[in-house]
C-alpha atoms as a PDB file:
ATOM      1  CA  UNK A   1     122.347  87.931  95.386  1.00  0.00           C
ATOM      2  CA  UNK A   2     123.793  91.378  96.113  1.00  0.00           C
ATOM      3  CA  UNK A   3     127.339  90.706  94.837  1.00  0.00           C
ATOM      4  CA  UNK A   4     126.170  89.677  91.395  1.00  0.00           C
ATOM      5  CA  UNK A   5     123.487  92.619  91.094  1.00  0.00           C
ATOM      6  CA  UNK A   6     125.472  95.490  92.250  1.00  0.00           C
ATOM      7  CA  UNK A   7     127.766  95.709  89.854  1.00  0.00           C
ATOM      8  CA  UNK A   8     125.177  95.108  87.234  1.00  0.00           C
ATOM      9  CA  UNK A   9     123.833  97.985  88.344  1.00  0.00           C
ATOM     10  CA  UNK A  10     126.143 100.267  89.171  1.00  0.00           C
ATOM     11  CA  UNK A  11     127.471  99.068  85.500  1.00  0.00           C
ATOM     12  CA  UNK A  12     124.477  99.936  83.574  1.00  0.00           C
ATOM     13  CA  UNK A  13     123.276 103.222  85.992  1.00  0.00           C
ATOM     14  CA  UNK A  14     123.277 105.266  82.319  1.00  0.00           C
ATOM     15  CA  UNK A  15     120.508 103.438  81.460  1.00  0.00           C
ATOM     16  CA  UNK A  16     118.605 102.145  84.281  1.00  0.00           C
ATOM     17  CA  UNK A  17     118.484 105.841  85.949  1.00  0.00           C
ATOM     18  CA  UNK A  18     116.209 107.410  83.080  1.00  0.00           C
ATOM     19  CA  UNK A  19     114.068 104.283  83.764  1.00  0.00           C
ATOM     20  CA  UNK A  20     113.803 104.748  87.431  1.00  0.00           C
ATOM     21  CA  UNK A  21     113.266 108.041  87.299  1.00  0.00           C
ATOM     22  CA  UNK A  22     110.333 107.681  84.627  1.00  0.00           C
ATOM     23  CA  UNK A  23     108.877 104.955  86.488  1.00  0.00           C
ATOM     24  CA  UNK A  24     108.917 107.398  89.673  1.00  0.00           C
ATOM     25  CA  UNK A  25     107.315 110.098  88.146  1.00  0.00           C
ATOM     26  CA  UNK A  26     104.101 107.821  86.953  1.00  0.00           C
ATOM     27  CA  UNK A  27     103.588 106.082  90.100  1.00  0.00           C
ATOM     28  CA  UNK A  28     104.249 109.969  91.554  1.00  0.00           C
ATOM     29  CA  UNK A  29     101.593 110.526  89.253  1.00  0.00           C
ATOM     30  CA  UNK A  30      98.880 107.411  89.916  1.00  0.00           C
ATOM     31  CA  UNK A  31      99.854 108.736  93.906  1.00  0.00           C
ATOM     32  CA  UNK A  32      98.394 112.276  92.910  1.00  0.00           C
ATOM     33  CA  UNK A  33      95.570 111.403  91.261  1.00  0.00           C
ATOM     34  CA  UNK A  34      94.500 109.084  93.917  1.00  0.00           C
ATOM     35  CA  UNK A  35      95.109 111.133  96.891  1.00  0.00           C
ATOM     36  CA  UNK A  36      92.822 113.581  94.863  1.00  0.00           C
ATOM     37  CA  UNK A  37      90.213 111.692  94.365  1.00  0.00           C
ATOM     38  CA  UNK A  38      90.652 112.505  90.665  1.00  0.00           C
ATOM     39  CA  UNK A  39      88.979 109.474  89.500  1.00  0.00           C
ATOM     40  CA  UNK A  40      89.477 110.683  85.569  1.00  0.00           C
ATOM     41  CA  UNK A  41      93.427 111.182  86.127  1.00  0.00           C
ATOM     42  CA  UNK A  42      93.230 107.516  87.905  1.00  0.00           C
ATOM     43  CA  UNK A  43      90.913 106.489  84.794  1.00  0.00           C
ATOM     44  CA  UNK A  44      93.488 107.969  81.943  1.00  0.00           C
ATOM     45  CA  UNK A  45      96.747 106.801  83.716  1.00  0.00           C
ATOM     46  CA  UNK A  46      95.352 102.979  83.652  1.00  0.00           C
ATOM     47  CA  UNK A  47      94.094 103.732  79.885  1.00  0.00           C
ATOM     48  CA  UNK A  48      98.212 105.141  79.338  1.00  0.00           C
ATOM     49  CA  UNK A  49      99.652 101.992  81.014  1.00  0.00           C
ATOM     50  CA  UNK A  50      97.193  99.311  79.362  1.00  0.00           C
ATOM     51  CA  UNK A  51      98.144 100.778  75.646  1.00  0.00           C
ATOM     52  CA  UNK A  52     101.991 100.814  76.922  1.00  0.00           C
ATOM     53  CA  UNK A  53     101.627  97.167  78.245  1.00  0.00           C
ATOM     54  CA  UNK A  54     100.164  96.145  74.739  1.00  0.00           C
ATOM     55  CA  UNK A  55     103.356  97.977  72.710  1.00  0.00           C
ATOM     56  CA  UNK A  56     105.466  96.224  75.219  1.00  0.00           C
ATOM     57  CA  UNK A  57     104.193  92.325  74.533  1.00  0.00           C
END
């Protein structure tokens, strides 16, 4: 509910604002590359997420 998350957020905003703004900046990316047609951009971005998604688990 939005009076327990709010504050949570608002509270952590240090750290969860690099996040967001990373996370903007690849879908901004996966966005490009697909508006262009760029199928090798589209290609390497999945490649980049799969090997992040693996260091993650």
């Amino acid at each position: 509910n939005p009076e327990m998350w709010t504050p949570i957020f608002i509270e952590n905003s240090g750290n969860l604002v690099p996040i967001l703004d990373d996370y903007i900046e690849n879908v901004r990316k996966f966005r490009d590359a697909i508006a262009d047609y760029d199928s090798s951009a589209v290609s390497s971005l999945i490649a980049e997420s799969n090997k992040i998604k693996r260091i993650i688990k």
